[in-house]
N, C-alpha and C. Protein backbone atom coordinates (compact mmCIF):
# COMPACT_ATOMS: atom_id res chain seq x y z
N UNK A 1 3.48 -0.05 -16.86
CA UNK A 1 3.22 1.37 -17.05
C UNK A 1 3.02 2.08 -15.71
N UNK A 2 1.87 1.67 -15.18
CA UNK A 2 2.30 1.76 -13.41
C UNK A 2 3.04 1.84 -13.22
N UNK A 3 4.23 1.11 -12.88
CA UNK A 3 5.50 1.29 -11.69
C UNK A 3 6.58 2.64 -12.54
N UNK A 4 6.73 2.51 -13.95
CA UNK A 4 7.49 3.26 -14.31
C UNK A 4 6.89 4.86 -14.17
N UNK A 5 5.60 5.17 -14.08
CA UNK A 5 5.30 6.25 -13.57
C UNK A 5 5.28 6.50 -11.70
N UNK A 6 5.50 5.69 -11.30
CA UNK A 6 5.61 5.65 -9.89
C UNK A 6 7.42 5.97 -9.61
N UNK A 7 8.48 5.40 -10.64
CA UNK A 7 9.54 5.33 -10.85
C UNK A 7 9.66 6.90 -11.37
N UNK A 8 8.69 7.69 -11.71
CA UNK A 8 9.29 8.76 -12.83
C UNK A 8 8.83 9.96 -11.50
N UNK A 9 8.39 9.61 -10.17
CA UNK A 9 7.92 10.17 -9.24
C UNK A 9 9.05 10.93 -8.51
N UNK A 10 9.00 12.37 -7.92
CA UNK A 10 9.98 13.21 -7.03
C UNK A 10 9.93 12.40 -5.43
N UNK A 11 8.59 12.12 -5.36
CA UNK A 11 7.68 11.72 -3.86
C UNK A 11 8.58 10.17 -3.55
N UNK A 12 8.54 10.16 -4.27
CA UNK A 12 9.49 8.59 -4.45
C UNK A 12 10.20 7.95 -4.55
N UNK A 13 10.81 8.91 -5.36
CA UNK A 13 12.66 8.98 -5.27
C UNK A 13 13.07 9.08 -3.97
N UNK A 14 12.42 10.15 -3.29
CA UNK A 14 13.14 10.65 -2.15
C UNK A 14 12.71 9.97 -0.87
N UNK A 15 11.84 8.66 -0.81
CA UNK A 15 11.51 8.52 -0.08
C UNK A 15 12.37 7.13 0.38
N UNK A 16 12.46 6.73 1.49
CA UNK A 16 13.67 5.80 2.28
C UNK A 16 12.43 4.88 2.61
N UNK A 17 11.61 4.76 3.44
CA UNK A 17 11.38 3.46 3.47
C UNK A 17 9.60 3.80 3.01
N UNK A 18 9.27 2.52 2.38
CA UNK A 18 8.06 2.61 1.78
C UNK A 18 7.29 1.12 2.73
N UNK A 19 5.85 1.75 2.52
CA UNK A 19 5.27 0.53 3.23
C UNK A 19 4.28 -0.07 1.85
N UNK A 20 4.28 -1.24 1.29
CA UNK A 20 3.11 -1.78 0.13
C UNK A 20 2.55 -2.87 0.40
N UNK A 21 1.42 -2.82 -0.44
CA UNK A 21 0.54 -4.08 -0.04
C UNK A 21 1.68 -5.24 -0.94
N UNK A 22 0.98 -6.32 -1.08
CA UNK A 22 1.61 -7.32 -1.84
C UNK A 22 0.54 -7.73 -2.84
N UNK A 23 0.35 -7.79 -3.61
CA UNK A 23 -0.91 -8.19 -4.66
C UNK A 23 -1.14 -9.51 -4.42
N UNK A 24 -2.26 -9.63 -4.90
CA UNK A 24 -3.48 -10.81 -4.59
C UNK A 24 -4.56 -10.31 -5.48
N UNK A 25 -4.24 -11.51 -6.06
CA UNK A 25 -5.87 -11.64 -7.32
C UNK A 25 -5.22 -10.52 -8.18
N UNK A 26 -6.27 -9.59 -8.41
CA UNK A 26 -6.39 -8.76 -9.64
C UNK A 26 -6.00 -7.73 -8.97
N UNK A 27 -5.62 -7.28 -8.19
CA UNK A 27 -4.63 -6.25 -8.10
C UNK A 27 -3.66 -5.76 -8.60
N UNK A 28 -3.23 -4.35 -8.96
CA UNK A 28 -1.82 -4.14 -9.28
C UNK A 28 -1.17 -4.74 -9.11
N UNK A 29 -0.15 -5.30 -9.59
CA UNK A 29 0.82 -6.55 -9.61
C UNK A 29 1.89 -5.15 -8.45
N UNK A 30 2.36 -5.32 -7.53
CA UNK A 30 3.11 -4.98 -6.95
C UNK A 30 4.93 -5.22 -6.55
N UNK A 31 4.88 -6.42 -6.92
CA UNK A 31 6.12 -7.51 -6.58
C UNK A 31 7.50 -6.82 -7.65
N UNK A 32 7.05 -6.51 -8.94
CA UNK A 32 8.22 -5.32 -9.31
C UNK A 32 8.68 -5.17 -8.82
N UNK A 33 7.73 -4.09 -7.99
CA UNK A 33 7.87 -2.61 -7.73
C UNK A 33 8.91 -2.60 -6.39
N UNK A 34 8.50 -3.86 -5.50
CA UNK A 34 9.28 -4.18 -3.97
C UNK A 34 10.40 -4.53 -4.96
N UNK A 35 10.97 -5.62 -5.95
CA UNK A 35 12.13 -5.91 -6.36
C UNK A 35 12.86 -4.85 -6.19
N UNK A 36 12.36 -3.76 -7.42
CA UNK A 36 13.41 -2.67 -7.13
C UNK A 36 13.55 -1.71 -6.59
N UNK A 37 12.85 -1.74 -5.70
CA UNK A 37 12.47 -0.95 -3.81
C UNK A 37 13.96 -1.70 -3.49
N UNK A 38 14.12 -2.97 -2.78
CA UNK A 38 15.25 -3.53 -2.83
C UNK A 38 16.34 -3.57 -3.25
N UNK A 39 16.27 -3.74 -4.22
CA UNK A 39 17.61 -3.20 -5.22
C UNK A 39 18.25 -1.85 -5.02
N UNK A 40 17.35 -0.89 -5.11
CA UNK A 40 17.51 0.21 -4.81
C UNK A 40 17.98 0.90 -3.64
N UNK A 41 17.74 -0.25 -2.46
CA UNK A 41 18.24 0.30 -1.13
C UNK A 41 17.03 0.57 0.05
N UNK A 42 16.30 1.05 -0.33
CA UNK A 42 14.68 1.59 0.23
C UNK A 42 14.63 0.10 1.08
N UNK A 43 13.93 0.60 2.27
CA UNK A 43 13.60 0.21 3.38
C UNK A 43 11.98 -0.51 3.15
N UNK A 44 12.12 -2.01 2.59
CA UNK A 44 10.38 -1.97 2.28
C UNK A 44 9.71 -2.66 3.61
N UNK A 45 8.42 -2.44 3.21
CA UNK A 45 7.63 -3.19 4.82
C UNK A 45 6.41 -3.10 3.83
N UNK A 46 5.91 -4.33 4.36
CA UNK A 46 4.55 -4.60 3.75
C UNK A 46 3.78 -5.20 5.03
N UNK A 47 2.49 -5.56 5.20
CA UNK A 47 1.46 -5.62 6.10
C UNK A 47 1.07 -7.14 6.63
N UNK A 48 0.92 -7.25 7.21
CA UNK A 48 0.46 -8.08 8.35
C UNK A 48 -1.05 -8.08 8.86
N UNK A 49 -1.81 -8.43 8.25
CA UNK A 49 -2.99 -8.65 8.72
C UNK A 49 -3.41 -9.46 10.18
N UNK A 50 -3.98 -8.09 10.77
CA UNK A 50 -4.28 -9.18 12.43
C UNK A 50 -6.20 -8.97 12.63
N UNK A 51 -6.28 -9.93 12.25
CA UNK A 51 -8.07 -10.25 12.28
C UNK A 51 -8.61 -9.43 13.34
N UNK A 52 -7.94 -10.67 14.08
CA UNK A 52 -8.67 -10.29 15.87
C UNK A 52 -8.94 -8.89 16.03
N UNK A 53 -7.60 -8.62 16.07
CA UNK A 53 -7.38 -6.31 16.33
C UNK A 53 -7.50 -5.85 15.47
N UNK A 54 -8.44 -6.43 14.23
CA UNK A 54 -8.30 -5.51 12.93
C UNK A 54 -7.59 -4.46 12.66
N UNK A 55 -6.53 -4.69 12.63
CA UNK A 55 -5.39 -3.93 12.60
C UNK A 55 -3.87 -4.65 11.66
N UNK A 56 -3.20 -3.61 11.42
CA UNK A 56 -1.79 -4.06 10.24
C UNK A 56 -0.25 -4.17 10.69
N UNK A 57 -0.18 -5.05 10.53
CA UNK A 57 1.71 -4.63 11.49
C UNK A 57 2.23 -4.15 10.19
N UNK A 58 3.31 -3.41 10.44
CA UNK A 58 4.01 -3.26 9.62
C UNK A 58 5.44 -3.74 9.51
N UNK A 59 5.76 -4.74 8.75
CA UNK A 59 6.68 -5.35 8.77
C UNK A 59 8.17 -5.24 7.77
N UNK A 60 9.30 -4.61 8.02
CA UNK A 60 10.12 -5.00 6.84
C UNK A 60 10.20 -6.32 5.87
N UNK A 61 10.98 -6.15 5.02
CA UNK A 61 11.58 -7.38 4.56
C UNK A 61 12.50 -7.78 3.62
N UNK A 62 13.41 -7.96 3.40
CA UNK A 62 14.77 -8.17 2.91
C UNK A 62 13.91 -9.32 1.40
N UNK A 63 13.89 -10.73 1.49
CA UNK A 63 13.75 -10.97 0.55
C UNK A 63 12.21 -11.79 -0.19
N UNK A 64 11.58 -10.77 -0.89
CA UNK A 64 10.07 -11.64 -0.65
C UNK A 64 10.14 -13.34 -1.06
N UNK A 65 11.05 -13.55 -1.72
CA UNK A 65 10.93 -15.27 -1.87
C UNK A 65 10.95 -16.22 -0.95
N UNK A 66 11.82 -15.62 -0.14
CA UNK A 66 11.65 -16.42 1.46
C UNK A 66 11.08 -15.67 2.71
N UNK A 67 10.38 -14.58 2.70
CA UNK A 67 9.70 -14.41 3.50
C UNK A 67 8.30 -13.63 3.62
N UNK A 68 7.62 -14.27 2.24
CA UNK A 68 6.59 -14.17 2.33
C UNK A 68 5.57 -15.50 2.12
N UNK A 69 4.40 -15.99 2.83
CA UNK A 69 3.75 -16.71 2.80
C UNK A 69 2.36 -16.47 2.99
N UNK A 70 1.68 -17.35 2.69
CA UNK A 70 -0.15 -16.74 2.46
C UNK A 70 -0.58 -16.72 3.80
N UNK A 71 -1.28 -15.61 4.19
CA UNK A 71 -1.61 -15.64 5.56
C UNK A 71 -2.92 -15.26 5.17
N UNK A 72 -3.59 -14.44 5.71
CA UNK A 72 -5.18 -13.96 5.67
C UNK A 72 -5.51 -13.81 4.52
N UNK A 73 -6.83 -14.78 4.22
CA UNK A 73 -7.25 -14.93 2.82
C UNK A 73 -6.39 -14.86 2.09
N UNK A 74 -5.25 -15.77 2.51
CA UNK A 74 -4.16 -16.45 0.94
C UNK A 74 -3.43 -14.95 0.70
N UNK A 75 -3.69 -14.12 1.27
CA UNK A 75 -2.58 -12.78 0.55
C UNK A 75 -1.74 -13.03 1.26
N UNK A 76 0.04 -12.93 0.44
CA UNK A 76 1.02 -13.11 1.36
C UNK A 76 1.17 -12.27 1.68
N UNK A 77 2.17 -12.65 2.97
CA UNK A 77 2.34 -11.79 4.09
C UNK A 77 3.91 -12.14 4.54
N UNK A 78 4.29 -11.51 5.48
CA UNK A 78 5.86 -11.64 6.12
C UNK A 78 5.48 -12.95 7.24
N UNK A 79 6.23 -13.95 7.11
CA UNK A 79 6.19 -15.50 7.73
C UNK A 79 6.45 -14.97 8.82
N UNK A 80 5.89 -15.59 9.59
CA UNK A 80 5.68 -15.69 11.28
C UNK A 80 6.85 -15.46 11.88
N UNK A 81 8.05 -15.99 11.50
CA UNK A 81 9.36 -16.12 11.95
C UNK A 81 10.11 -14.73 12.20
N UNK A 82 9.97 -14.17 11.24
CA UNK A 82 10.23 -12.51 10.85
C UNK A 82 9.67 -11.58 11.71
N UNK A 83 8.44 -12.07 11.71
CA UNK A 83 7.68 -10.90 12.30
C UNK A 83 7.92 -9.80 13.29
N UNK A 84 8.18 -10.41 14.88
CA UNK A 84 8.66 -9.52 15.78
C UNK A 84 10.09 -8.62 15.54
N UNK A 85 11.08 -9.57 15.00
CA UNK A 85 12.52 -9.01 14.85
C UNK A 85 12.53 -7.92 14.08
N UNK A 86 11.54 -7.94 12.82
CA UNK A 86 11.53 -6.84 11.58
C UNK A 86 10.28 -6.13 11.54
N UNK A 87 9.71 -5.64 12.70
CA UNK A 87 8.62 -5.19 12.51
C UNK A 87 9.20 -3.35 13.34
N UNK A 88 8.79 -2.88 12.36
CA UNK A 88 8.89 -1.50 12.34
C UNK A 88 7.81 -0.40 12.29
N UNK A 89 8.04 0.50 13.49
CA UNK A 89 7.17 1.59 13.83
C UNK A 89 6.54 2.59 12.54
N UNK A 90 5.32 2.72 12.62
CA UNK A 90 4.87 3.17 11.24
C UNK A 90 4.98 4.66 11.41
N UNK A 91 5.58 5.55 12.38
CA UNK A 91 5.70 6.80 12.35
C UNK A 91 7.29 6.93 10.91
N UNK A 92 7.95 6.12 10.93
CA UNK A 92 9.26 6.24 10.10
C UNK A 92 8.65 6.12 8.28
N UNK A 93 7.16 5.78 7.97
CA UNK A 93 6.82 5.61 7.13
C UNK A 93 6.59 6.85 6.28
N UNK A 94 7.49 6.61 4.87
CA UNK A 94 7.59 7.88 4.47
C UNK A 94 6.27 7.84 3.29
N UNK A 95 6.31 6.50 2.08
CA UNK A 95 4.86 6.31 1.75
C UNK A 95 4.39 4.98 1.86
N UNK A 96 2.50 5.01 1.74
CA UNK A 96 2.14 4.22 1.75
C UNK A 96 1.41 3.59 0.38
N UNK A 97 1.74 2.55 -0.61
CA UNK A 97 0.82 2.44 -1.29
C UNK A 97 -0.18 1.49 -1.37
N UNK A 98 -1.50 1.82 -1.66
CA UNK A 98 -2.90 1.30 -0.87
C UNK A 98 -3.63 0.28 -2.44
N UNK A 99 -4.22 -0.80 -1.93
CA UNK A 99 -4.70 -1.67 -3.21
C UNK A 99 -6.18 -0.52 -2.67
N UNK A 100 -7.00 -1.41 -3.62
CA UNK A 100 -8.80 -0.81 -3.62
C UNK A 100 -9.13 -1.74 -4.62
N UNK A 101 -10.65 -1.34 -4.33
CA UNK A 101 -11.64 -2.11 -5.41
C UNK A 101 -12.27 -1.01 -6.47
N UNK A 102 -12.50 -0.22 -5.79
CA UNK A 102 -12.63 1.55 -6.78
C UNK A 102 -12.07 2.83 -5.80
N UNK A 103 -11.94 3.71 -6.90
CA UNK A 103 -11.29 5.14 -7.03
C UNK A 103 -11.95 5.92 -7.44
N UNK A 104 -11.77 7.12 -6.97
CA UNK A 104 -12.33 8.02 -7.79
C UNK A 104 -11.40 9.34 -7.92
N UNK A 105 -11.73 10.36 -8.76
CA UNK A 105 -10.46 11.36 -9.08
C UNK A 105 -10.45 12.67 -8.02
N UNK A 106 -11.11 12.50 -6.93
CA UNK A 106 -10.98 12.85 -5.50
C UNK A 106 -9.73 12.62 -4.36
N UNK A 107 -9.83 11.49 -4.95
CA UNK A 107 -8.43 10.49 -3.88
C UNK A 107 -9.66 10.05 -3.35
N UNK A 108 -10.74 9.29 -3.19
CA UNK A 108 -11.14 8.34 -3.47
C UNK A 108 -11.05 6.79 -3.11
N UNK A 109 -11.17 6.34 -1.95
CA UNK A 109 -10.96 4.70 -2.05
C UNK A 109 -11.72 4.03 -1.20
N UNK A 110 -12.02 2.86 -2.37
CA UNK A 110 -12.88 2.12 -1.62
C UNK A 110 -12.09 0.73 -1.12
N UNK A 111 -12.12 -0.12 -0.20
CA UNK A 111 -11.00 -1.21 -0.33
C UNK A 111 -12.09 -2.51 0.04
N UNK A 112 -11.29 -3.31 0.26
CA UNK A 112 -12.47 -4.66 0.63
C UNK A 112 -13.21 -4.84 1.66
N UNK A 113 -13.72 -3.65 2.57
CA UNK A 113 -14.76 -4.00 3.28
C UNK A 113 -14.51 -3.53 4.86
N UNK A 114 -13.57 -4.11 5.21
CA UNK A 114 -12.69 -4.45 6.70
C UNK A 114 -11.79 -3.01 7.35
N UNK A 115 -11.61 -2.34 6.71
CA UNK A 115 -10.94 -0.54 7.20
C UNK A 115 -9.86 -0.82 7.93
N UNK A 116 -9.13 -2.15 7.13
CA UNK A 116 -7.91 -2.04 8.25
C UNK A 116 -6.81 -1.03 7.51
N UNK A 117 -6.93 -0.58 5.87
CA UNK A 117 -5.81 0.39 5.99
C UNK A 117 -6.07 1.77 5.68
N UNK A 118 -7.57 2.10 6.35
CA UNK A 118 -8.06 3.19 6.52
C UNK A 118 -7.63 3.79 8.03
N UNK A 119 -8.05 2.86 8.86
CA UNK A 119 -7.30 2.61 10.05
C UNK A 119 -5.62 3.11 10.49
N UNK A 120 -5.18 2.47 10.24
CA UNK A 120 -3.69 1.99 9.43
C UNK A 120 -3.15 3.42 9.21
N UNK A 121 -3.59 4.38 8.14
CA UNK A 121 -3.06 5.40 7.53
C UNK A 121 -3.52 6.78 8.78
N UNK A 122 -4.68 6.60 8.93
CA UNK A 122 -5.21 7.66 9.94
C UNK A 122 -4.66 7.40 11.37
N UNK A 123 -4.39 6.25 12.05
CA UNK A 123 -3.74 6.20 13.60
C UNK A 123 -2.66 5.97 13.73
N UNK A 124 -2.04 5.72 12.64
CA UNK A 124 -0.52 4.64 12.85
C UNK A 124 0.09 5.70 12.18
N UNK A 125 0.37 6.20 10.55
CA UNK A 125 0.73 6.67 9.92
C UNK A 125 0.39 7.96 9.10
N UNK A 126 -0.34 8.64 10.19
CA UNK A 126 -0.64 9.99 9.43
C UNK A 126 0.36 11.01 8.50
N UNK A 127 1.21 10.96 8.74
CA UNK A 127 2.58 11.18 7.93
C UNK A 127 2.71 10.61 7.01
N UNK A 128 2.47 9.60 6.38
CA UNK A 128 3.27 9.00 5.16
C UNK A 128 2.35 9.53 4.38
N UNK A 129 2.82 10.13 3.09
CA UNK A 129 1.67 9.75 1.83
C UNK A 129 1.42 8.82 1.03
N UNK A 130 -0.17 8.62 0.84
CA UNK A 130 -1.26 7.94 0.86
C UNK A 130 -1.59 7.70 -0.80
N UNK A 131 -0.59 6.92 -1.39
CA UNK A 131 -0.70 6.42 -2.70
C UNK A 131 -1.61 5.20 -3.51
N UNK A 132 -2.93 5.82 -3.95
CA UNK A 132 -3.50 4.13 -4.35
C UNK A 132 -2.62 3.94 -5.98
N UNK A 133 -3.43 2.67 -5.98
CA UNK A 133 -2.71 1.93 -7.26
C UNK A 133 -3.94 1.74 -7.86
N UNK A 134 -4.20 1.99 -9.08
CA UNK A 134 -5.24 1.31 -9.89
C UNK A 134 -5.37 1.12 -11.35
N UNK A 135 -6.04 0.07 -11.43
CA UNK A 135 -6.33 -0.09 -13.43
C UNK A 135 -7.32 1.28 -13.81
N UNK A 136 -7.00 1.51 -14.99
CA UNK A 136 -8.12 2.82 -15.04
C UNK A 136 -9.45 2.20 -14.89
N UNK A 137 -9.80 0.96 -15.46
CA UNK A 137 -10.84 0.62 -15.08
C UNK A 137 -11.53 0.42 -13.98
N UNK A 138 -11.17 1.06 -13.17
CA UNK A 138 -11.16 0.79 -11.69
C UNK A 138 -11.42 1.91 -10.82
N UNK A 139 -11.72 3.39 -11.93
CA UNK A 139 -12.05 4.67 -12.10
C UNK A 139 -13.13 4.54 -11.70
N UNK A 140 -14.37 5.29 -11.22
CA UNK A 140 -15.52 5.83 -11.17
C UNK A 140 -15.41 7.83 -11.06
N UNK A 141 -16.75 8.19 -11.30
CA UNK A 141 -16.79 9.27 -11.23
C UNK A 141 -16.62 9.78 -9.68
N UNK A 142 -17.62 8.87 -8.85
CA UNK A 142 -17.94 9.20 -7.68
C UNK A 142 -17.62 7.66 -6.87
N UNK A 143 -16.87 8.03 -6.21
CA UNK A 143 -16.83 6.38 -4.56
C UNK A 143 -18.37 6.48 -3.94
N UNK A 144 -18.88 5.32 -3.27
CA UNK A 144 -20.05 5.92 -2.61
C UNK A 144 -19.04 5.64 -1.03
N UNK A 145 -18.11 6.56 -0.76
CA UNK A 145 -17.37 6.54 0.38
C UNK A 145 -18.01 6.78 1.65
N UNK A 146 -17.66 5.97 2.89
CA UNK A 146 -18.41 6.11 4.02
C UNK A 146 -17.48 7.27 5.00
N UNK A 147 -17.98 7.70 6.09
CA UNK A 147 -17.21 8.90 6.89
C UNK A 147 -15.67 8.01 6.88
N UNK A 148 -15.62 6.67 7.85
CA UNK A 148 -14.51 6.07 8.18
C UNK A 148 -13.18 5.86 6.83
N UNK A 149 -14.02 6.51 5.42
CA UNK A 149 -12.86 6.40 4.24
C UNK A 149 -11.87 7.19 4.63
N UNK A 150 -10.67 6.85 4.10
CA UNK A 150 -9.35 8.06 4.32
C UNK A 150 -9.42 8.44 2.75
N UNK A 151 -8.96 9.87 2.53
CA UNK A 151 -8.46 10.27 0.92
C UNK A 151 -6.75 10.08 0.59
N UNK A 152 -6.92 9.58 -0.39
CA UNK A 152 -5.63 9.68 -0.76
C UNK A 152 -4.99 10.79 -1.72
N UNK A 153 -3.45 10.53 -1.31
CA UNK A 153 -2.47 12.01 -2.00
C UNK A 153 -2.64 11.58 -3.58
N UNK A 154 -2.37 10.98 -4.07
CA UNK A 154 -2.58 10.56 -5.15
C UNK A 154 -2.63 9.09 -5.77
N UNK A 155 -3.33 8.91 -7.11
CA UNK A 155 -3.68 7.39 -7.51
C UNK A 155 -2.91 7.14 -8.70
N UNK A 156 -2.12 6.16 -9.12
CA UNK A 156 -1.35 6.53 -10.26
C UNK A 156 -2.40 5.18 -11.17
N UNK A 157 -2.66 5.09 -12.40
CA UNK A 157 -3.23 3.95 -13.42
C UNK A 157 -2.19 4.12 -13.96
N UNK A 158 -2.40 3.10 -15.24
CA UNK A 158 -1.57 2.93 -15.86
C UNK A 158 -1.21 3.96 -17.07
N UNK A 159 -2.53 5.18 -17.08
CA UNK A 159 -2.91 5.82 -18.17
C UNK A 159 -1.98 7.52 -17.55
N UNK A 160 -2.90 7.00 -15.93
CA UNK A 160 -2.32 9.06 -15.89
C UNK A 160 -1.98 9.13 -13.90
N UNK A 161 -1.83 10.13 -13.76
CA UNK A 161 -1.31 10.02 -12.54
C UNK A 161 -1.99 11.55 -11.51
N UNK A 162 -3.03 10.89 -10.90
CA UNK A 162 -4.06 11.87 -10.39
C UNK A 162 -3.76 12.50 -8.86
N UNK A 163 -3.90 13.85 -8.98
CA UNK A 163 -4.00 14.08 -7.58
C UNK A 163 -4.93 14.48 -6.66
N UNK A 164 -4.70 13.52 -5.63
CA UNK A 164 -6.11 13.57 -4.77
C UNK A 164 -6.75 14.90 -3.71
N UNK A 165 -7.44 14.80 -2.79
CA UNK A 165 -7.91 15.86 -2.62
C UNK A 165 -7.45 15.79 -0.83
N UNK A 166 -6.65 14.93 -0.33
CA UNK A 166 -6.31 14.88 1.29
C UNK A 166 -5.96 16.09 1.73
């Protein structure tokens, strides 16, 4: 229900290359959504977690079966091999869509702790818009958001498709 409202999107259609997380655990299942990102032609890049520089590469990638593998805390990631050759400047990023742990109908996000794609969206990619993903259950009224939160353009559930307050 997700992706086909993400699919029924103007913002999205028109957009050439997209940057997404890759799901892990209970997250929006994402892996669709890159299938037919691919299929479709769209330019995908998903993230690269770098501890040290708490910071995200942004990486293309042609096919996730062979080039993704578990990197930081088991979420896959683009294999080592890939990395430098397909790693692409995040100013070309047209959207971004963001996992979380809660939302709220603000644009709203809270994520796991670490602000690497709070970071990420505010220094690297101020241009792209700033799409979370969430179960409605995953709603609150209010985030208890800290200054360093970014807002997002909008959050799509599976129920309705909200716009945020950036």
């Amino acid at each position: 229900m997700i992706m086909n409202r993400i699919l029924g999107m103007s913002f999205f259609k028109d957009a050439a290359t997209v940057f997404v997380y890759v799901d892990f655990r209970s997250e929006v299942s994402t892996r669709p959504l890159i299938t037919h990102m691919l299929q479709c032609g769209k330019k995908v890049i998903v993230p690269v977690t770098l501890v040290k520089e708490r910071d995200l590469l942004a990486v293309s990638i042609k096919d996730p079966d062979t080039e993704l593998a578990p990197g930081y805390c088991s979420i896959p990631e683009p294999i080592v091999t890939i990395r430098e050759k397909q790693m692409i400047s995040p100013s070309t990023i047209d959207i971004i869509f963001l996992p979380g742990s809660v939302f709220d109908e603000r644009g709203g996000r809270m994520g796991y702790g670490g602000g690497y794609y709070d970071r990420f969206v505010s220094q690297k990619a101020p241009q792209a818009l700033r799409v979370g993903l969430s179960y409605e259950l995953q709603m609150v009224k209010k985030a208890p958001l800290q200054d360093h939160d970014e807002l997002l353009d909008y959050i799509i559930t599976e129920k309705r498709t909200i716009r945020g307050s950036r």
